[in-house]
Protein backbone atom coordinates (compact mmCIF):
# COMPACT_ATOMS: atom_id res chain seq x y z
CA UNK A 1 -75.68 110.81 185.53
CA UNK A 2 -75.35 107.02 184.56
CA UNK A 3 -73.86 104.20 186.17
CA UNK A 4 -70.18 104.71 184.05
CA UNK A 5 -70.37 108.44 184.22
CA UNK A 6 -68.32 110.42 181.07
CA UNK A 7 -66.08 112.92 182.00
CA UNK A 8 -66.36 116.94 181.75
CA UNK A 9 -63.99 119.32 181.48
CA UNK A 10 -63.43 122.81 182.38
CA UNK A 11 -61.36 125.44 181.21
CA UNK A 12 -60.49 128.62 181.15
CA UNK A 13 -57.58 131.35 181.26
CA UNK A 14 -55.94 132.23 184.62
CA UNK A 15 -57.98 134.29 187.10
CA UNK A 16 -60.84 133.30 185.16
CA UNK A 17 -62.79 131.50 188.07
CA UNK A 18 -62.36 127.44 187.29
CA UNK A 19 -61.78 126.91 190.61
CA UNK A 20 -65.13 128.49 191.90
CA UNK A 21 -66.96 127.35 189.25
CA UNK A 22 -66.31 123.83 189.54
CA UNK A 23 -67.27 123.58 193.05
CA UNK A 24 -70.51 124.98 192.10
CA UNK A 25 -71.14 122.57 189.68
CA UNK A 26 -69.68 119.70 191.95
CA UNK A 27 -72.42 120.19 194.19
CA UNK A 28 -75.24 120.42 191.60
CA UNK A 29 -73.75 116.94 189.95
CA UNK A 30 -72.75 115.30 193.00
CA UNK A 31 -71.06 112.54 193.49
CA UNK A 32 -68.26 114.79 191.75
CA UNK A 33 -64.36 114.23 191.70
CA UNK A 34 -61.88 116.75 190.79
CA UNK A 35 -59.13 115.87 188.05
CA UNK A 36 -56.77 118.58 187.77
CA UNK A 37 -55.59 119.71 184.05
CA UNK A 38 -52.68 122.61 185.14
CA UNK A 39 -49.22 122.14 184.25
CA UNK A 40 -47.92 123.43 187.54
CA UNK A 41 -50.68 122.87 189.53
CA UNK A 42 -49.60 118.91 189.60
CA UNK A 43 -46.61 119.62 191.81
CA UNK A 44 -46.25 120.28 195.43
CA UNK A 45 -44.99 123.24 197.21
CA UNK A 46 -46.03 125.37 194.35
CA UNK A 47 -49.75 125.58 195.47
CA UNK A 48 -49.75 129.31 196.00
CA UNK A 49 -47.88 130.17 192.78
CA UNK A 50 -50.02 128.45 190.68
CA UNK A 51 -53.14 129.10 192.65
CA UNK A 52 -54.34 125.69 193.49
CA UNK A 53 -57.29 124.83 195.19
CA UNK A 54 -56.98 125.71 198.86
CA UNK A 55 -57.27 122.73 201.78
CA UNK A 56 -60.83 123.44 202.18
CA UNK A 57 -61.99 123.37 198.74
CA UNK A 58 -60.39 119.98 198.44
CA UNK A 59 -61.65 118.59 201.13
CA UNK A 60 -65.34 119.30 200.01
CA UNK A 61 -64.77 117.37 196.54
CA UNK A 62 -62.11 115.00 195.96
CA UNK A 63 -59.04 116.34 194.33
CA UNK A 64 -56.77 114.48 192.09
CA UNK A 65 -53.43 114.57 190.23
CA UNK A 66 -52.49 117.96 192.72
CA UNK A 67 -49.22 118.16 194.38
CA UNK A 68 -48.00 114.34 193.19
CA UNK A 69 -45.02 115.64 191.53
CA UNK A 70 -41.59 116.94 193.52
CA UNK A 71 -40.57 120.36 191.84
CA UNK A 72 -37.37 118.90 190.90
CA UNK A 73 -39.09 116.60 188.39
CA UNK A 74 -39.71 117.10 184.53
CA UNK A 75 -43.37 116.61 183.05
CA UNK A 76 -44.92 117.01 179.82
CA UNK A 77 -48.25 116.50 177.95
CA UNK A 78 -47.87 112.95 177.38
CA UNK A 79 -46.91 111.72 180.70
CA UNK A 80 -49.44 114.22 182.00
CA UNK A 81 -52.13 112.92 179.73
CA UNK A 82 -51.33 109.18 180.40
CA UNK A 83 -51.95 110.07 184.33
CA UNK A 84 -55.08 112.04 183.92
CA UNK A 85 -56.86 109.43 181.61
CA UNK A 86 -56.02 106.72 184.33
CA UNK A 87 -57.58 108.69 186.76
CA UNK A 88 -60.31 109.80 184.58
CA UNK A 89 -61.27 105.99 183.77
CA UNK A 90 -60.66 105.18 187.74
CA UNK A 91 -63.41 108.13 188.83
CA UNK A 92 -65.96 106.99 185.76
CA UNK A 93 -66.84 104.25 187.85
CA UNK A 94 -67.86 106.18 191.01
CA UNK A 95 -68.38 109.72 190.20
CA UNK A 96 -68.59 112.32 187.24
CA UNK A 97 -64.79 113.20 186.38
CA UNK A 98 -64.49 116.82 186.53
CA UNK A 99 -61.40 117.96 184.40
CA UNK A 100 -60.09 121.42 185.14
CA UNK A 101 -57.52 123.47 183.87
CA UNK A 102 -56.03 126.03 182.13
CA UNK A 103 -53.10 124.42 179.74
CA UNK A 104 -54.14 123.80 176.54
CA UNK A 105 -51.75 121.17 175.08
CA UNK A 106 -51.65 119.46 178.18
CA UNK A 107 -55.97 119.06 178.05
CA UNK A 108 -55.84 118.59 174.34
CA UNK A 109 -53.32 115.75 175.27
CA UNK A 110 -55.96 114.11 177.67
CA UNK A 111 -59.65 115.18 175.35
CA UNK A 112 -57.36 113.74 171.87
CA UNK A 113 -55.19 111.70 172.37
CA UNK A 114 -51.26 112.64 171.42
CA UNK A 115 -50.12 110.68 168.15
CA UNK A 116 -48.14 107.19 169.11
CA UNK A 117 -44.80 108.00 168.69
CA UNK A 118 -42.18 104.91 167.28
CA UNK A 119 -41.44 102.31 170.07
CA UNK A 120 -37.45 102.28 170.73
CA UNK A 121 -35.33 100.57 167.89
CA UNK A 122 -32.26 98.58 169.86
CA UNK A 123 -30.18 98.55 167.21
CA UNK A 124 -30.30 102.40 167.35
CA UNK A 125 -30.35 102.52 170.60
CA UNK A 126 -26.98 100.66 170.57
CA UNK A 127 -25.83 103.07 168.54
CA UNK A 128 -27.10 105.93 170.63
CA UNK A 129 -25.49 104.85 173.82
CA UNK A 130 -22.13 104.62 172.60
CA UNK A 131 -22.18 108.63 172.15
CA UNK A 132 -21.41 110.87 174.15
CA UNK A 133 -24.21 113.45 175.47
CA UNK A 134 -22.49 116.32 174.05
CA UNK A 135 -22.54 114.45 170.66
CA UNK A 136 -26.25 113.32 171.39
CA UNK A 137 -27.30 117.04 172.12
CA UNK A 138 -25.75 118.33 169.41
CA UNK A 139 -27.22 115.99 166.71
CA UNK A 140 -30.70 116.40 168.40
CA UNK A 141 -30.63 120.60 168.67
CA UNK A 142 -29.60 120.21 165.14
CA UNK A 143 -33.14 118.05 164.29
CA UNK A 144 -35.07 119.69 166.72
CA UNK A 145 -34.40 122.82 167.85
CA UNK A 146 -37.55 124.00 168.82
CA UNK A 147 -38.30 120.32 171.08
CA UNK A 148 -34.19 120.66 172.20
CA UNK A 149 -35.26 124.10 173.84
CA UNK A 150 -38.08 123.00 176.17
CA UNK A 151 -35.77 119.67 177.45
CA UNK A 152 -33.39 119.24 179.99
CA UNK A 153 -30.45 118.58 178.06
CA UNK A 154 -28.35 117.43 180.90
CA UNK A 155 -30.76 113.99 181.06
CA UNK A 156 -28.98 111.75 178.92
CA UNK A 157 -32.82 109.28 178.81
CA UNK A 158 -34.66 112.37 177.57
CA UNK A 159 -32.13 113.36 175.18
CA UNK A 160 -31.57 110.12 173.86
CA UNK A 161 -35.30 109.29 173.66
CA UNK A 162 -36.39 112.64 171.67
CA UNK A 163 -33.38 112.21 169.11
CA UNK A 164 -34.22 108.40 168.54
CA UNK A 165 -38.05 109.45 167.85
CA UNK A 166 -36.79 112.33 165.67
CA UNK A 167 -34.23 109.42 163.76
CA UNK A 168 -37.01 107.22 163.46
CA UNK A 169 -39.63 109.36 162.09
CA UNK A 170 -38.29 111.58 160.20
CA UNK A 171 -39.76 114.64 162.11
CA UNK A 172 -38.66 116.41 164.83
CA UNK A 173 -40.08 114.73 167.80
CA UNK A 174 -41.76 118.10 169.40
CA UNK A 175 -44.35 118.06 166.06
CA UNK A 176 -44.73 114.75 166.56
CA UNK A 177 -45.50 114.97 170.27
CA UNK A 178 -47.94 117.56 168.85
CA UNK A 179 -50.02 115.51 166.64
CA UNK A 180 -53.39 113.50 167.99
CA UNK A 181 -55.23 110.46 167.89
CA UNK A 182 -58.25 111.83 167.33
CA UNK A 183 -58.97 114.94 165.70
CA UNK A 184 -62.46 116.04 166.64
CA UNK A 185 -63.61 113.85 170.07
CA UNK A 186 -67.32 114.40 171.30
CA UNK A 187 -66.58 115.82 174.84
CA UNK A 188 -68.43 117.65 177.21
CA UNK A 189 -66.13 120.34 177.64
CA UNK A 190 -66.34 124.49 178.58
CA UNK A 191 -64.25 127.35 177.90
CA UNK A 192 -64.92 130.05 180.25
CA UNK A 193 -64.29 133.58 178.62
CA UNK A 194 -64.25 137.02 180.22
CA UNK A 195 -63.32 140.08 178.71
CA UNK A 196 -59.88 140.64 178.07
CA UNK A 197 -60.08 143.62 180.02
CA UNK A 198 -62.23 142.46 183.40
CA UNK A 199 -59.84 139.43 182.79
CA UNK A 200 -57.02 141.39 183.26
CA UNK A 201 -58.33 143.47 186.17
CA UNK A 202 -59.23 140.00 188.19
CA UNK A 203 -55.37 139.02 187.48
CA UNK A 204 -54.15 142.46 188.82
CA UNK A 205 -56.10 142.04 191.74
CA UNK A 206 -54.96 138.35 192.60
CA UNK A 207 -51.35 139.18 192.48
CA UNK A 208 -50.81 140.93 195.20
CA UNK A 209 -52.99 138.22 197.19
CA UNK A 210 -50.30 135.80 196.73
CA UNK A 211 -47.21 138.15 198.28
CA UNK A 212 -50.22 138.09 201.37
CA UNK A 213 -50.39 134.61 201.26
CA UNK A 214 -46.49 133.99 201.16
CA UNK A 215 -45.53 133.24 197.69
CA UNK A 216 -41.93 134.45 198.45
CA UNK A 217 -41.16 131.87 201.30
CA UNK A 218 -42.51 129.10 199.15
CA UNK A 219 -40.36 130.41 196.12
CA UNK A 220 -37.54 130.56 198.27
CA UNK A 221 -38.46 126.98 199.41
CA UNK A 222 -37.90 125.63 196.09
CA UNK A 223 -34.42 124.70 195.98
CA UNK A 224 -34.46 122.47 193.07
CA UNK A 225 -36.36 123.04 189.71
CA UNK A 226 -36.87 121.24 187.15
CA UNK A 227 -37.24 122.81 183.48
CA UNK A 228 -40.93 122.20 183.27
CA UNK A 229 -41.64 123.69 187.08
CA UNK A 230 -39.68 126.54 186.78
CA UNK A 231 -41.67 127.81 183.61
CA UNK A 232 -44.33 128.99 186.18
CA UNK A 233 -45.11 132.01 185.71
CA UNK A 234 -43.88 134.40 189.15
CA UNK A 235 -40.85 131.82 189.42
CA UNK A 236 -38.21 133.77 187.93
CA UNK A 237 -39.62 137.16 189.18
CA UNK A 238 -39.60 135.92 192.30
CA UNK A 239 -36.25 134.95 192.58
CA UNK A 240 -35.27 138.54 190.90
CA UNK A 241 -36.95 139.85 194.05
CA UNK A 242 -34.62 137.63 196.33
CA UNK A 243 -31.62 138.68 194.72
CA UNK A 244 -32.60 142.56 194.87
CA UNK A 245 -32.62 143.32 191.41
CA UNK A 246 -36.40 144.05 192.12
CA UNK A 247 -38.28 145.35 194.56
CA UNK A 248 -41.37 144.27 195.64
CA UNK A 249 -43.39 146.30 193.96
CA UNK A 250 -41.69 145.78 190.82
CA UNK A 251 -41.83 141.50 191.26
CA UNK A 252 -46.24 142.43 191.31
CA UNK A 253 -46.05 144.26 188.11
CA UNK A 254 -43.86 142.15 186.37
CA UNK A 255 -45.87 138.82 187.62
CA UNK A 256 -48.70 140.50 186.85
CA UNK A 257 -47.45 141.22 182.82
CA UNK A 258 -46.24 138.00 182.38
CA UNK A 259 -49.94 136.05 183.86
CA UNK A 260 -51.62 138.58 181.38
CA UNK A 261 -49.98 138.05 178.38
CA UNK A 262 -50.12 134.19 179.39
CA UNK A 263 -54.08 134.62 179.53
CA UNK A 264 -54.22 135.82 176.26
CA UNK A 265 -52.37 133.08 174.73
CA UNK A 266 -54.89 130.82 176.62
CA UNK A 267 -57.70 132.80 174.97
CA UNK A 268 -56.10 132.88 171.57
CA UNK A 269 -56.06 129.00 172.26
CA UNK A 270 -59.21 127.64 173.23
CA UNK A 271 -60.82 130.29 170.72
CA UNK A 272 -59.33 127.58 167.58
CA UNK A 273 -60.82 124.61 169.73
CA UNK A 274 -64.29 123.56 168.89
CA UNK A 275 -64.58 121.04 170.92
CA UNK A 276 -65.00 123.18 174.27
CA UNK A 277 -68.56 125.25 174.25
CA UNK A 278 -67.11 128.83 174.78
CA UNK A 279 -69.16 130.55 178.12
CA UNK A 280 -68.80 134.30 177.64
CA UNK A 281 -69.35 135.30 181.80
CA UNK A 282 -68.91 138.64 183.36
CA UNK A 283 -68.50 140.20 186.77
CA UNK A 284 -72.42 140.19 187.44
CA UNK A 285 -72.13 136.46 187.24
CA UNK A 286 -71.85 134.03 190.37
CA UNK A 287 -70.51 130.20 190.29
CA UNK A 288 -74.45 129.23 190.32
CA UNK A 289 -75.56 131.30 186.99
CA UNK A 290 -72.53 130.09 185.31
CA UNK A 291 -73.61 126.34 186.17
CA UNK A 292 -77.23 126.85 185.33
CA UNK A 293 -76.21 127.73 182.09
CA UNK A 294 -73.89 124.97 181.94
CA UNK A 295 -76.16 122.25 182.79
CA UNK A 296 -78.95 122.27 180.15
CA UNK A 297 -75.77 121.48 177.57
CA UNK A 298 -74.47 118.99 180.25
CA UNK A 299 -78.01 117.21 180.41
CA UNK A 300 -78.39 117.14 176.34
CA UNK A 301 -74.65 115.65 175.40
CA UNK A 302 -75.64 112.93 178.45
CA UNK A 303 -79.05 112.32 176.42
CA UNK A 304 -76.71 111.90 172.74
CA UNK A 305 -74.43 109.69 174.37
């Protein structure tokens, strides 16, 4: 690797084995750093619901961007992307940035850039203020009902913002959010992709491992969640469980539904994005075969860049 060392990135549906697999290849490129690339992952207290790397994995290879957001606090791709590509430019310097993850939109944001979106006009801003957030709400559901959906409507700032892009533009401000800079980067990225059905088996089988690890007391633990944290997937099960309108049994299979049919979505994803070399891997194959086929394509985009 050279002195300014480019970034890679690693994907891959839940259960799929990112986490394994990027140790493995942290120790084959060392000096490695970990750059997380989960939605969910980036806030604390949720480690075992969104299966984050454990203490001792991250204390083999630095970990970044884990755990630095309170659950009660709102994220999306564009403040997730503008964190990442600091950190991503900070690592460069020292150590191959290793980019792993599972959210599409929220790596697409980081590998292409999201679309500027118009800077703040004070005149309609002026204008703005003087509503009230009813008003504001209503005009922006009306504009953007798909963007109005995913944002907490009670936050007057995000309301406000999202209706004066949508004003502005013309458009409603979740396509625009949606659009990118830069429609086919050259990145060193990986898709790793199991069959559906092995996939599926691996996420049955994890499941359970998380009411063993104590998923419910750290559900229960989150007292305050914000729109983006509590679309985790075993959230809302969860807290059907704690109420007793499920049993246990029932919270496993209905956590374990919703992480499959999430899986697919990342599959039916990453399968329309050239720009990550899809790895087809199996049960036969460990961490260190997946990385030994990784490398040769690692060591050729390093030679064309």
């Amino acid at each position: 690797m050279s002195a300014s060392h480019f970034p890679i990135y690693l994907a891959g549906p839940t259960g799929s084995g990112k986490t394994a697999v990027a140790l493995e290849l942290a120790r084959a490129l060392a000096p490695v750093e970990v750059i997380n690339a989960d939605a969910f992952q980036v806030y604390r207290g949720m480690e075992i619901i969104s299966a984050a790397p454990s203490s001792e994995e991250t204390l083999e290879v630095p970990h970044h961007h884990f755990g630095v957001l309170d659950p009660s606090e709102n994220s999306d791709a564009a403040l997730f992307a503008t964190r990442a590509r600091e950190m991503i430019a900070e690592v460069r310097l020292r150590a191959v940035p290793l980019v792993v993850g599972g959210s599409g939109l929220y790596l697409k944001a980081i590998t292409h850039g999201l679309a500027p979106t118009p800077k703040s006009d004070p005149e309609l801003r002026a204008q703005l203020d003087r509503e009230s957030l009813e008003s504001l709400v209503s005009r922006y559901e009306q504009l953007d009902p798909d963007g109005a959906a995913s944002t907490n409507l009670k936050n007057r700032r995000y309301v406000t913002r999202n209706l004066e892009i949508s004003l502005l533009s013309g458009e409603p401000a979740s396509k625009l959010k949606s659009e990118w800079q830069d429609n086919h980067p050259k990145i060193c990225g990986f898709f790793l992709r199991r069959d559906r059905e092995e996939l599926y088996s691996r996420i049955n089988e994890r499941t359970p491992l998380m009411f063993q690890k104590g998923v419910v007391a750290e559900v229960e633990a989150l007292t305050d969640t914000s729109q983006t944290a509590a679309k985790a997937i075993g959230i809302r099960e969860i807290r059907d469980h704690l109420a007793g309108n499920l049993s246990e049994a029932e919270c496993i299979d209905a956590i374990r539904q919703a992480t499959r049919r999430y899986a697919k979505r990342q599959l039916s994803w990453f399968k329309r994005e050239p720009a990550f070399h899809s790895l087809e891997i199996s049960a036969e194959d460990s961490p260190a075969s997946i990385v030994s086929r990784m490398l040769p394509h690692i060591h050729a985009f390093e030679l064309e860049d």
